[in-house]
PDB file of N, CA and C in Angstrom:
ATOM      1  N   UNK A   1     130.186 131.484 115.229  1.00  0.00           N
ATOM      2  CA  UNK A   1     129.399 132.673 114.957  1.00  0.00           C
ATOM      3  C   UNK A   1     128.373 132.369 113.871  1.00  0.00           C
ATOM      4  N   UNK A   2     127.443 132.943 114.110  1.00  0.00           N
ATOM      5  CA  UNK A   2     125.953 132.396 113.281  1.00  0.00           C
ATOM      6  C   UNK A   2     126.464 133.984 111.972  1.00  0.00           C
ATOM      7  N   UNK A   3     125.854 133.531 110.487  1.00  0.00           N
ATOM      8  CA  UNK A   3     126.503 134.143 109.842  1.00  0.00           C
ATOM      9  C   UNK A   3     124.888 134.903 109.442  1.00  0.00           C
ATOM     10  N   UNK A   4     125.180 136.397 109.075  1.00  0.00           N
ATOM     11  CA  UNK A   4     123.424 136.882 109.083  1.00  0.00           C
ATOM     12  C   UNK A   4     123.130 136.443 107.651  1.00  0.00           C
ATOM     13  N   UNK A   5     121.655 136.330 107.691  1.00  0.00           N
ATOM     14  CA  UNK A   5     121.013 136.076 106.280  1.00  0.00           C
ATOM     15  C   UNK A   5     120.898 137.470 105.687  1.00  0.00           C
ATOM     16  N   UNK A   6     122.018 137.730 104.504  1.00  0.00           N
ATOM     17  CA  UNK A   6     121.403 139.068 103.682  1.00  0.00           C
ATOM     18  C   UNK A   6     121.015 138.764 102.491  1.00  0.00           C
ATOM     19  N   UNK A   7     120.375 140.027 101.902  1.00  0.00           N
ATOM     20  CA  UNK A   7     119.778 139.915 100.432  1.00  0.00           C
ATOM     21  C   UNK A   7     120.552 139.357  99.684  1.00  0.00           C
ATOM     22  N   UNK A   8     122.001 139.570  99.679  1.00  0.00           N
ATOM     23  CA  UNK A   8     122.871 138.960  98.383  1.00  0.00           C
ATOM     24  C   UNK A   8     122.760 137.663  98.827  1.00  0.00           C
ATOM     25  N   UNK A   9     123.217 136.850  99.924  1.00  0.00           N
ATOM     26  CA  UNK A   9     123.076 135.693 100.518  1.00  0.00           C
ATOM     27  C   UNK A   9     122.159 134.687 100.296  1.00  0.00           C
ATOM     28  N   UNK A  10     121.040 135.573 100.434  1.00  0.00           N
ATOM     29  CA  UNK A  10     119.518 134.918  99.818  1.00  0.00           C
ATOM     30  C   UNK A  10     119.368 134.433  98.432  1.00  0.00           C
ATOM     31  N   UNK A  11     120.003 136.063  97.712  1.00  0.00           N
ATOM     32  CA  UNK A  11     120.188 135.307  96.116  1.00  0.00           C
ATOM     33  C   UNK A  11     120.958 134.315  95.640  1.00  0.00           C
ATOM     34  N   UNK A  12     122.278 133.985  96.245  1.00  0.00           N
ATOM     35  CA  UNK A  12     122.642 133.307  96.371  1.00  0.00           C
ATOM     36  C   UNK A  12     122.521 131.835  96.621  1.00  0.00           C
ATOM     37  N   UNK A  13     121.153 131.718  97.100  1.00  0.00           N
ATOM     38  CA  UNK A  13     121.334 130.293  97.987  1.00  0.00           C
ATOM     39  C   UNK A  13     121.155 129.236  96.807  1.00  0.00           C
ATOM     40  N   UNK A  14     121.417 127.895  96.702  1.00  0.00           N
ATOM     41  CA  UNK A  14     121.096 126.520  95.863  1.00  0.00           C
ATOM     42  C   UNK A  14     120.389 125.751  96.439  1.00  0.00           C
ATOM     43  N   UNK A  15     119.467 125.724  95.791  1.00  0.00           N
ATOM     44  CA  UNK A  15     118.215 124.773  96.216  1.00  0.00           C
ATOM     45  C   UNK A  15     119.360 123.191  96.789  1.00  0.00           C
ATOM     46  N   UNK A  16     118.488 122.573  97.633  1.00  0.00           N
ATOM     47  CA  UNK A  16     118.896 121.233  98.086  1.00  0.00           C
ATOM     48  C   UNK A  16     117.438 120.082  97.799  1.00  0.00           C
ATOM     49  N   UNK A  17     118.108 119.286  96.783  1.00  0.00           N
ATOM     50  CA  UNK A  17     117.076 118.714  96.505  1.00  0.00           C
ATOM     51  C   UNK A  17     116.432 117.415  98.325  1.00  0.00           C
ATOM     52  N   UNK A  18     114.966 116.912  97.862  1.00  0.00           N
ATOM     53  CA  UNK A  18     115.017 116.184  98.972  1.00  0.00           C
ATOM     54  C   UNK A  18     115.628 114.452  99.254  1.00  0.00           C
ATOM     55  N   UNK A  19     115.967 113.944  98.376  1.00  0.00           N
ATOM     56  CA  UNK A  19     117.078 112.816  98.568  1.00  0.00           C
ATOM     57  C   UNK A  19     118.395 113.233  99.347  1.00  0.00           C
ATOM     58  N   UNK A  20     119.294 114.556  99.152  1.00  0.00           N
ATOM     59  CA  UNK A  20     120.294 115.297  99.383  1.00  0.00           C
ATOM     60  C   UNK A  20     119.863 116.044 101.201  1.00  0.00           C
ATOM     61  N   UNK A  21     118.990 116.574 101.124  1.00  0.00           N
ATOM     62  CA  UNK A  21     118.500 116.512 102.601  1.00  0.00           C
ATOM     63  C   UNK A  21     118.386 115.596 103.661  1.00  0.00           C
ATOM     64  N   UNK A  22     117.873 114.766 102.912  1.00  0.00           N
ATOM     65  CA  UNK A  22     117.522 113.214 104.000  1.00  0.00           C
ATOM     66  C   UNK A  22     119.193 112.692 103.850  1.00  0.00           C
ATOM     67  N   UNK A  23     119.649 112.704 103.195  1.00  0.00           N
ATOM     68  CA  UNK A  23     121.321 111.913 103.665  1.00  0.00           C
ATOM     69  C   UNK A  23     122.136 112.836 103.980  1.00  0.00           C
ATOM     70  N   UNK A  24     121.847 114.328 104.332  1.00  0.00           N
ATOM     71  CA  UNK A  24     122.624 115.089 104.747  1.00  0.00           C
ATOM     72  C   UNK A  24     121.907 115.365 106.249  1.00  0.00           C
ATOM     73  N   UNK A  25     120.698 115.765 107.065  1.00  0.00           N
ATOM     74  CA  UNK A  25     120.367 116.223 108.178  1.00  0.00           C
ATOM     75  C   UNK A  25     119.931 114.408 108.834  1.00  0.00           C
ATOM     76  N   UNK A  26     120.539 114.307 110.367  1.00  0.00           N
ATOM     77  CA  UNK A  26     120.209 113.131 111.215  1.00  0.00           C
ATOM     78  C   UNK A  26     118.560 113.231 111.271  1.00  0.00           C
ATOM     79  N   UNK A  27     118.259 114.184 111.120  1.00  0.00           N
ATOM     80  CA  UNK A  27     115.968 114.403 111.311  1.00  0.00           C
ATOM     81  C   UNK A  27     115.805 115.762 110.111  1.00  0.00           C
ATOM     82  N   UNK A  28     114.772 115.396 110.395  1.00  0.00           N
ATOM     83  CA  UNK A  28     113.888 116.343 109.037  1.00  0.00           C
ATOM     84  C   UNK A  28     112.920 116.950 110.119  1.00  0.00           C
ATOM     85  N   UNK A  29     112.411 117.933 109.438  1.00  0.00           N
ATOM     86  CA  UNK A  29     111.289 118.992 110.506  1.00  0.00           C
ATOM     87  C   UNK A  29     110.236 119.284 108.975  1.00  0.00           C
ATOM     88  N   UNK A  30     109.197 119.302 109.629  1.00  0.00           N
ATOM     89  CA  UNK A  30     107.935 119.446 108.874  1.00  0.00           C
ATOM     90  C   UNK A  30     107.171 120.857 109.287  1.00  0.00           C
ATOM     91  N   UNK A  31     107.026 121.610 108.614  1.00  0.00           N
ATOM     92  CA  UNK A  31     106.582 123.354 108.978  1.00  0.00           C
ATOM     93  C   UNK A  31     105.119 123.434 108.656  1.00  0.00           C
ATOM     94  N   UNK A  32     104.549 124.019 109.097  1.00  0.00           N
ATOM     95  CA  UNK A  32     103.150 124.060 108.964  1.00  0.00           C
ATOM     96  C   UNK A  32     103.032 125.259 107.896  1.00  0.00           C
ATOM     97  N   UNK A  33     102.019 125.504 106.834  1.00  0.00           N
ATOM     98  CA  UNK A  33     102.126 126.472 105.670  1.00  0.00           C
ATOM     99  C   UNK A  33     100.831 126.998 105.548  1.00  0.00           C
ATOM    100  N   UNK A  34      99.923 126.926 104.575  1.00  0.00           N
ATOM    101  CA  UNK A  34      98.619 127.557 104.601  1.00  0.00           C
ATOM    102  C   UNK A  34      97.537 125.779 104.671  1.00  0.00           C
ATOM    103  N   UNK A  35      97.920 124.850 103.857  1.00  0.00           N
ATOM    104  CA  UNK A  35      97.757 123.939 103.612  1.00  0.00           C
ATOM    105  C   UNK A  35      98.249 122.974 104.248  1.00  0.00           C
ATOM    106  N   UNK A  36      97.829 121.617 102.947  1.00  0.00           N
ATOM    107  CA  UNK A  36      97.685 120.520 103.357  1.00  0.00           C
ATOM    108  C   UNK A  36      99.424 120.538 103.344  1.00  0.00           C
ATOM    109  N   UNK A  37     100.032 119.157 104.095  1.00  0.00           N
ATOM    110  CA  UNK A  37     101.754 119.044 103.934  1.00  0.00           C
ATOM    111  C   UNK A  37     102.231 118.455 102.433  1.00  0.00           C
ATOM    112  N   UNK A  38     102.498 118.751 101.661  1.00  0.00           N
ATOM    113  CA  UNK A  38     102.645 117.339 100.706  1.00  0.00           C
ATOM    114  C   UNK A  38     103.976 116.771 100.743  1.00  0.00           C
ATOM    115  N   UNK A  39     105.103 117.586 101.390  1.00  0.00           N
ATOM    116  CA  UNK A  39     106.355 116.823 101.906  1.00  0.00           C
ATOM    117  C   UNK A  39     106.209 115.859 102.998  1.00  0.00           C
ATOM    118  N   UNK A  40     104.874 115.898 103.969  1.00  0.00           N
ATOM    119  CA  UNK A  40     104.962 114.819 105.053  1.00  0.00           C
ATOM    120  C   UNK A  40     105.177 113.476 104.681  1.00  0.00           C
ATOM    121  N   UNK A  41     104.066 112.776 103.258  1.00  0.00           N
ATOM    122  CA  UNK A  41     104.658 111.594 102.861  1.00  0.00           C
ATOM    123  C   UNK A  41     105.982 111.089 102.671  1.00  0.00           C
ATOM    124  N   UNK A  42     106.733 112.238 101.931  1.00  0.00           N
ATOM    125  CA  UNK A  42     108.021 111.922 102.170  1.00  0.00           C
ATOM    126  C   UNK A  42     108.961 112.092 103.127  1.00  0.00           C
ATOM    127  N   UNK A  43     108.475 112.715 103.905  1.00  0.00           N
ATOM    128  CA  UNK A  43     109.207 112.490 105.057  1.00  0.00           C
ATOM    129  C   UNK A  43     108.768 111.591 105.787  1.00  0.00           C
ATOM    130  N   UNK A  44     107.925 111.260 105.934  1.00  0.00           N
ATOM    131  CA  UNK A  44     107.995 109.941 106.584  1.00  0.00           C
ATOM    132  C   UNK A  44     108.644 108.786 105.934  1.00  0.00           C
ATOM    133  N   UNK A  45     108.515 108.571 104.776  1.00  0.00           N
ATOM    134  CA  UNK A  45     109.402 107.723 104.109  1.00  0.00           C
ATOM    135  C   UNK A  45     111.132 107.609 104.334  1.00  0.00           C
ATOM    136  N   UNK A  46     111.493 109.130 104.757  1.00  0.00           N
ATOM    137  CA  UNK A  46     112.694 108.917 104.668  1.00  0.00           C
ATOM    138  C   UNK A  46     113.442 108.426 105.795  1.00  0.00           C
ATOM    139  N   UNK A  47     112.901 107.904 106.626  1.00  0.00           N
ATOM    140  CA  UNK A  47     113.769 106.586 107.815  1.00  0.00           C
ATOM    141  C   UNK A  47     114.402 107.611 108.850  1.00  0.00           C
ATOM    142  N   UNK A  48     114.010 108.635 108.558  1.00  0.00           N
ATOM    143  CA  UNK A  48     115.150 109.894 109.812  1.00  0.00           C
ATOM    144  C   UNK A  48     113.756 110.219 110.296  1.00  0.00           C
ATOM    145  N   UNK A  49     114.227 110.592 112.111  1.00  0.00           N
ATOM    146  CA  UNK A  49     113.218 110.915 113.169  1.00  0.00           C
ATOM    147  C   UNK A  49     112.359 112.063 112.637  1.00  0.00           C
ATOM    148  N   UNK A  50     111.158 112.603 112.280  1.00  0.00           N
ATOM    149  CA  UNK A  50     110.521 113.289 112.268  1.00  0.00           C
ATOM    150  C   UNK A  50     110.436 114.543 113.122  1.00  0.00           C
ATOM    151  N   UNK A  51     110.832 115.701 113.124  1.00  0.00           N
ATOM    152  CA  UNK A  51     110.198 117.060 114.396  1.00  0.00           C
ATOM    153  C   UNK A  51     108.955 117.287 113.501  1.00  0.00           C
ATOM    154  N   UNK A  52     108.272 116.997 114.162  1.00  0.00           N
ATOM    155  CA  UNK A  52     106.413 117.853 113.612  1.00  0.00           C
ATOM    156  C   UNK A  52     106.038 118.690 113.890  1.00  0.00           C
ATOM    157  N   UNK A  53     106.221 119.725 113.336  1.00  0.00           N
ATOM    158  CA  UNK A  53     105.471 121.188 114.081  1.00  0.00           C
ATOM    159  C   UNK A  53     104.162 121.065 114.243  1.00  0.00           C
ATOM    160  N   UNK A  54     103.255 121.301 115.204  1.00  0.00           N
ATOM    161  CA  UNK A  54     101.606 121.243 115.217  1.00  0.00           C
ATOM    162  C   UNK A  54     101.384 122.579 114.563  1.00  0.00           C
ATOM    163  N   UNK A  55     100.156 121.749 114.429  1.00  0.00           N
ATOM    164  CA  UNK A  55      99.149 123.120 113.800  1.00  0.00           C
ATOM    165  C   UNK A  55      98.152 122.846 114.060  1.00  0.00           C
ATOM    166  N   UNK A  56      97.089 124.095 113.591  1.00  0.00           N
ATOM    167  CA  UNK A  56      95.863 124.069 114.310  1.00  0.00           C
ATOM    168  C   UNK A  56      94.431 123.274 113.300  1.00  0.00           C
ATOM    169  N   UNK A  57      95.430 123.334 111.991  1.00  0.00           N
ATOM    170  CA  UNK A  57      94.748 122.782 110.748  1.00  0.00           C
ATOM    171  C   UNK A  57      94.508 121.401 110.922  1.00  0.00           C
ATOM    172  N   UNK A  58      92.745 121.076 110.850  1.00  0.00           N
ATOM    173  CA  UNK A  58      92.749 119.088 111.301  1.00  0.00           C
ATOM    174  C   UNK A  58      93.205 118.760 109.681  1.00  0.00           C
ATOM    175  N   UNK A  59      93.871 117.534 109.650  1.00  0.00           N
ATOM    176  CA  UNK A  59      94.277 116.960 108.813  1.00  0.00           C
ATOM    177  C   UNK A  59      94.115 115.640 108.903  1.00  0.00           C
ATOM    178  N   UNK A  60      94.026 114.616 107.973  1.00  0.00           N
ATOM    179  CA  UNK A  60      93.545 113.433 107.920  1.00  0.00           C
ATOM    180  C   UNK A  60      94.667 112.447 108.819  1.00  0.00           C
ATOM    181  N   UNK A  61      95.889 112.472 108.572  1.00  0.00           N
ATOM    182  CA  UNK A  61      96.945 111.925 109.337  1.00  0.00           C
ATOM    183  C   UNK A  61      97.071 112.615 110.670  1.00  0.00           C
ATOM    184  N   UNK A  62      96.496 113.264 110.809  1.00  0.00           N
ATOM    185  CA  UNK A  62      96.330 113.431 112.477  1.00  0.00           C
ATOM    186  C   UNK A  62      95.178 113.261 112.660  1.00  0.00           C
ATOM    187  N   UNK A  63      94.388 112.415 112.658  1.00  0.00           N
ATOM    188  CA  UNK A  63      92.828 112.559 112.898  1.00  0.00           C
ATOM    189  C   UNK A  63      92.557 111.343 113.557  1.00  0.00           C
ATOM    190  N   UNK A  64      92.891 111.313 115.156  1.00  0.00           N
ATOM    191  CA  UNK A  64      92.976 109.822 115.556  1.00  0.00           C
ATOM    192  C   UNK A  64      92.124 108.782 115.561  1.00  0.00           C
ATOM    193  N   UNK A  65      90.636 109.270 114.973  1.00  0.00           N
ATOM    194  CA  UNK A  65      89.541 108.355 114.951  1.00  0.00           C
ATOM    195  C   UNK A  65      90.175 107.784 114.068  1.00  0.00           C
ATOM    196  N   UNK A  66      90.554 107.741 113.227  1.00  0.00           N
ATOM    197  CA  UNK A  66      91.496 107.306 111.263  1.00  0.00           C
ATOM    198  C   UNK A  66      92.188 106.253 112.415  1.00  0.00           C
ATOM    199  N   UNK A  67      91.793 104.977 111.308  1.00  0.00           N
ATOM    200  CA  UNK A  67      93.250 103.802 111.468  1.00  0.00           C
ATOM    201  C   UNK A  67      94.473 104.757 110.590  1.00  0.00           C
ATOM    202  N   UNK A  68      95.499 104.128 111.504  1.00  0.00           N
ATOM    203  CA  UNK A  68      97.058 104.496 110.714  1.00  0.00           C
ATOM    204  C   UNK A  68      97.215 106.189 111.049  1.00  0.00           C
ATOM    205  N   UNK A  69      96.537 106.530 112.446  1.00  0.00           N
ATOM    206  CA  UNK A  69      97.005 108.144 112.190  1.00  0.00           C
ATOM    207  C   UNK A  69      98.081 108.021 112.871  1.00  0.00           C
ATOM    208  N   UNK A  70      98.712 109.463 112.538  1.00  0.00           N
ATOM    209  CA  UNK A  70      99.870 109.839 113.373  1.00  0.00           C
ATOM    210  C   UNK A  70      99.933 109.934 115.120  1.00  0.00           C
ATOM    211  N   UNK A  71     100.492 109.561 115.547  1.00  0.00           N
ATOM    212  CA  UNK A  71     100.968 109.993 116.772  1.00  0.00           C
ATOM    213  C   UNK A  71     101.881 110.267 117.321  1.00  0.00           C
ATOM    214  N   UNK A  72     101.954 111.540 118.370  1.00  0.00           N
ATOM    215  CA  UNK A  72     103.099 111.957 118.651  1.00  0.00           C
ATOM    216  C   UNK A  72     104.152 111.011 119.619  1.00  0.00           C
ATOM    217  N   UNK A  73     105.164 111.159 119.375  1.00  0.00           N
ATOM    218  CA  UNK A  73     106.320 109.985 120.127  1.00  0.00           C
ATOM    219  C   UNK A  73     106.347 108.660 120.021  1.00  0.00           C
ATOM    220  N   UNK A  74     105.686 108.556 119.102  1.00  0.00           N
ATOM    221  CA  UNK A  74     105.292 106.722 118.831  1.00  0.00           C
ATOM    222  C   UNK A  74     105.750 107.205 116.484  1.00  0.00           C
ATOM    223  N   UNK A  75     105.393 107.919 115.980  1.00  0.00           N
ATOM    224  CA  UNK A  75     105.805 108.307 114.678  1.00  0.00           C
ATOM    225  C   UNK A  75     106.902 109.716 114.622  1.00  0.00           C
ATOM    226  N   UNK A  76     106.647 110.795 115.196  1.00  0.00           N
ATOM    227  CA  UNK A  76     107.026 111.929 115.360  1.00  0.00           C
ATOM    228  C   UNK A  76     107.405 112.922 116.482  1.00  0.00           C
ATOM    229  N   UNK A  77     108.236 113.257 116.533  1.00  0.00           N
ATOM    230  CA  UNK A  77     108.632 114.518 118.068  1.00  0.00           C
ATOM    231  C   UNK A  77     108.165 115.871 118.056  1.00  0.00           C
ATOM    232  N   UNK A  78     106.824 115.761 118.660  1.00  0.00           N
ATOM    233  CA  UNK A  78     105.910 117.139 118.781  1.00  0.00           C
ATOM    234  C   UNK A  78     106.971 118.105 119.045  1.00  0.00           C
ATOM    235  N   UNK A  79     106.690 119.225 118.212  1.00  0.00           N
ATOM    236  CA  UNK A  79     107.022 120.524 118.285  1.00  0.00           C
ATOM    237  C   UNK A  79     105.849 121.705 118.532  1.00  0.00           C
ATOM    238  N   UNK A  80     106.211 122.945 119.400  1.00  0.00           N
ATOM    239  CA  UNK A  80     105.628 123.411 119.609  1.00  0.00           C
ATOM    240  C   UNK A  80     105.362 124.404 118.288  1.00  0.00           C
ATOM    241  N   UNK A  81     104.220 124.809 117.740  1.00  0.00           N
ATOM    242  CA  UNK A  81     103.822 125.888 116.906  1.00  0.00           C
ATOM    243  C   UNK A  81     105.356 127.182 116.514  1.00  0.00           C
ATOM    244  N   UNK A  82     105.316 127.865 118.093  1.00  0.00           N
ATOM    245  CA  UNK A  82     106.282 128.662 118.060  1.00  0.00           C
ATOM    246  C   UNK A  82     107.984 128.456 117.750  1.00  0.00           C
ATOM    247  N   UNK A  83     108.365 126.699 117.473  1.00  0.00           N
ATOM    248  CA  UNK A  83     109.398 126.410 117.719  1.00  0.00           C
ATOM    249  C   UNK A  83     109.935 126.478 118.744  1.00  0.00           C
ATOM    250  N   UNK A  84     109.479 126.713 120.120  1.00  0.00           N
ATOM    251  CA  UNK A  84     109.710 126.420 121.603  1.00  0.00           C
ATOM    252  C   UNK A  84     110.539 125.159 121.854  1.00  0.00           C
ATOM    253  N   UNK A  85     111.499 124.802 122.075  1.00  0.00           N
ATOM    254  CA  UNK A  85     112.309 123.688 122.626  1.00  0.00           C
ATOM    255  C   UNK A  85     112.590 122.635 121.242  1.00  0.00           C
ATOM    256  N   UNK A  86     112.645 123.608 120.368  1.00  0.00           N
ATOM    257  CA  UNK A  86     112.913 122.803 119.069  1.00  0.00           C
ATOM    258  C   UNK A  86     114.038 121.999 119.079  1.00  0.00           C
ATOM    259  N   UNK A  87     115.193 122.786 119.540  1.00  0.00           N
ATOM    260  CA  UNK A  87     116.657 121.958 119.474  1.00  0.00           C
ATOM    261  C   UNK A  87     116.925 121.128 120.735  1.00  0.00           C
ATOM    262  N   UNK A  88     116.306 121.694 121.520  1.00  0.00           N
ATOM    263  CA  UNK A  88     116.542 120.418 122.539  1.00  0.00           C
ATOM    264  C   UNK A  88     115.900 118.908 122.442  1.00  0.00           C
ATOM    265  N   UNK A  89     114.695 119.042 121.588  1.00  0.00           N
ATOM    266  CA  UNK A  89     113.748 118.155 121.057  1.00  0.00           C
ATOM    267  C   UNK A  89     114.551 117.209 120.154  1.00  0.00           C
ATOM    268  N   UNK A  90     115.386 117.865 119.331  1.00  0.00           N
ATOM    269  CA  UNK A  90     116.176 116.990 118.100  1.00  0.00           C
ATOM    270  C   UNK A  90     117.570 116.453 118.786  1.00  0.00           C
ATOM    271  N   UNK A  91     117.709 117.388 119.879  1.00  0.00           N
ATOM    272  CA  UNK A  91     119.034 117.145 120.427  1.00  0.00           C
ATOM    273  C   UNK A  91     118.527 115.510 121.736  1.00  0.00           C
ATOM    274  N   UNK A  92     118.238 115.624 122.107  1.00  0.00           N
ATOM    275  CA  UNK A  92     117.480 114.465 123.003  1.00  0.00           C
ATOM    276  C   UNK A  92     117.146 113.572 122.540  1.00  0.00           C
ATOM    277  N   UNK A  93     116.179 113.804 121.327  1.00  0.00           N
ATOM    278  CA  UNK A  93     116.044 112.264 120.432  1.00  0.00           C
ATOM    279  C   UNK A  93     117.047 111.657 119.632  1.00  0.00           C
ATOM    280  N   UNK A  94     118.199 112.647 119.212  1.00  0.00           N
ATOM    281  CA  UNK A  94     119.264 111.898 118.265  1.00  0.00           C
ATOM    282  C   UNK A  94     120.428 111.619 119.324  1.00  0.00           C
ATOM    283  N   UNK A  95     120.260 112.120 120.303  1.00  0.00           N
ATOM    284  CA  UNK A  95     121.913 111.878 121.701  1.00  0.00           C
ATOM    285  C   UNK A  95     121.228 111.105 122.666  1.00  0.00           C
ATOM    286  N   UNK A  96     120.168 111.546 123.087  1.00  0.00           N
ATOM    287  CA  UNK A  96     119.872 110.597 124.481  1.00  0.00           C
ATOM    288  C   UNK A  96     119.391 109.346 124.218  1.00  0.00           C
ATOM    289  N   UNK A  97     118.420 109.291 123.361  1.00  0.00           N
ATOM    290  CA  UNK A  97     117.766 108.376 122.830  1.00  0.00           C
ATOM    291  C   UNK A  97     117.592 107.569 121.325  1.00  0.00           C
ATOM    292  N   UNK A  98     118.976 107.504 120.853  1.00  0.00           N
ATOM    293  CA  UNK A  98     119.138 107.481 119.777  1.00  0.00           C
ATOM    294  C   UNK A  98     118.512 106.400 118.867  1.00  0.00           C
ATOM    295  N   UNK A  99     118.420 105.253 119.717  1.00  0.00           N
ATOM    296  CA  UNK A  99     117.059 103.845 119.256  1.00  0.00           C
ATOM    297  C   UNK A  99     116.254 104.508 119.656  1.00  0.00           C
ATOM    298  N   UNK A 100     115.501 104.872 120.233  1.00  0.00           N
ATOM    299  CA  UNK A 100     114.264 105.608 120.351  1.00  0.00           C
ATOM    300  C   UNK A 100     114.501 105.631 118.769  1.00  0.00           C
ATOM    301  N   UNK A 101     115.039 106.875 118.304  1.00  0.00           N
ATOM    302  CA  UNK A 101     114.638 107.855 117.018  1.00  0.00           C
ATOM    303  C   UNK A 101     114.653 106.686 116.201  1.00  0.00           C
ATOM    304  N   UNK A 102     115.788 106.187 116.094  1.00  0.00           N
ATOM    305  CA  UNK A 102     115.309 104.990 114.775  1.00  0.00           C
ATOM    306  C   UNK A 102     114.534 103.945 115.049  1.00  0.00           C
ATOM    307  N   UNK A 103     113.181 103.476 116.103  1.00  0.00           N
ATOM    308  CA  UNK A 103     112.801 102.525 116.306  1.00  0.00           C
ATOM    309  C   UNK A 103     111.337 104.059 115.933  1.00  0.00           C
ATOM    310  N   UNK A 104     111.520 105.042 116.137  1.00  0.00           N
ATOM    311  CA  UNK A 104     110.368 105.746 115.814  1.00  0.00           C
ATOM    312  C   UNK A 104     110.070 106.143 114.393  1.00  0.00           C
ATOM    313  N   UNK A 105     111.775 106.421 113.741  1.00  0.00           N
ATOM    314  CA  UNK A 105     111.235 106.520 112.157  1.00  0.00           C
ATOM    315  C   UNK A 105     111.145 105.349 111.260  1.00  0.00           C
ATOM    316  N   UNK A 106     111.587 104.141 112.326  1.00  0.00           N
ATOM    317  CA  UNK A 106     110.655 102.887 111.132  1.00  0.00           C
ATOM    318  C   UNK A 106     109.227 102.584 111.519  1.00  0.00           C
ATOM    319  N   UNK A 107     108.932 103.094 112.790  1.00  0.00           N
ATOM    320  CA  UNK A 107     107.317 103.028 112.575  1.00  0.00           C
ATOM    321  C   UNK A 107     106.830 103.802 111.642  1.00  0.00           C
ATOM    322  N   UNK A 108     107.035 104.894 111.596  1.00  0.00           N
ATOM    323  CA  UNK A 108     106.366 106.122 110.859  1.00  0.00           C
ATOM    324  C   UNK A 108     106.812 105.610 109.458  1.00  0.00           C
ATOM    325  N   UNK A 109     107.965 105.068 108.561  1.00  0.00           N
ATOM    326  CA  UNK A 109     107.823 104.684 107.853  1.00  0.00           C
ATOM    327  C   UNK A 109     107.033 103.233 107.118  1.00  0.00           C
ATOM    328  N   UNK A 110     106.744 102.764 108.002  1.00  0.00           N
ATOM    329  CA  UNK A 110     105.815 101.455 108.029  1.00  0.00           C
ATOM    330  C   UNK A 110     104.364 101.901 107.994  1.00  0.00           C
ATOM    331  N   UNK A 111     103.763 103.137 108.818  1.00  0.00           N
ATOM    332  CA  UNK A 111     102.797 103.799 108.488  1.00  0.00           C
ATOM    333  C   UNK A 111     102.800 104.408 107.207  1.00  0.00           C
ATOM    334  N   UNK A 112     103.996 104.759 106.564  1.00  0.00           N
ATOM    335  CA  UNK A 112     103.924 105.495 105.328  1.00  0.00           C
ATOM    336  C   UNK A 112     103.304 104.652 104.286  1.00  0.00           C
ATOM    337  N   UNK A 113     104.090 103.257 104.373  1.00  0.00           N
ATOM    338  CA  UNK A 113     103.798 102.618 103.407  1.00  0.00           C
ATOM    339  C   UNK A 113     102.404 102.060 103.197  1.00  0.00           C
TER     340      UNK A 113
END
């Protein structure tokens, strides 16, 4: 049973720092905000498969004329805007294809660097 998010719950919550994230979730997901990402560097750094949410914002790491841009399924597992097929997306790359995901987050970390 999924447990609801309430106000006390909320106040409640403890931040999770991002070292503690990356050795706790098999992938990391990147959310699109008003701006630029400034967690993408580190997530790419952190060696776990990437979900990338698109957005409509051009950004320099997606800008495929750019040497070293991103690309989808070769660095990251396109996600749709709406979160459309989000879990099947993470579920497929970490069960079906599980070298896939880690042969994709050491590219993307090799791009990081």
């Amino acid at each position: 049973a999924v447990n609801p998010i309430t106000l006390e719950s909320w106040q409640r919550r403890v931040a999770i720092g991002q070292r503690a994230q990356i050795s706790r979730w098999a992938c990391l997901v990147d959310l699109p905000a008003i701006g630029y990402s400034g967690r993408l560097p580190l997530l790419l750094h952190s060696g776990r498969p990437l979900l990338f949410v698109e957005r409509r914002m051009e950004s320099w790491y997606l800008d495929t004329r750019q040497r070293g841009a991103l690309a989808a399924w070769d660095h990251y597992v396109p996600v749709e805007p709406a979160l459309t097929g989000i879990v099947e997306s993470a579920t497929r790359i970490l069960t079906t294809n599980a070298s896939q995901a880690v042969a994709m987050a050491g590219r993307a970390r090799a791009l990081a660097l």
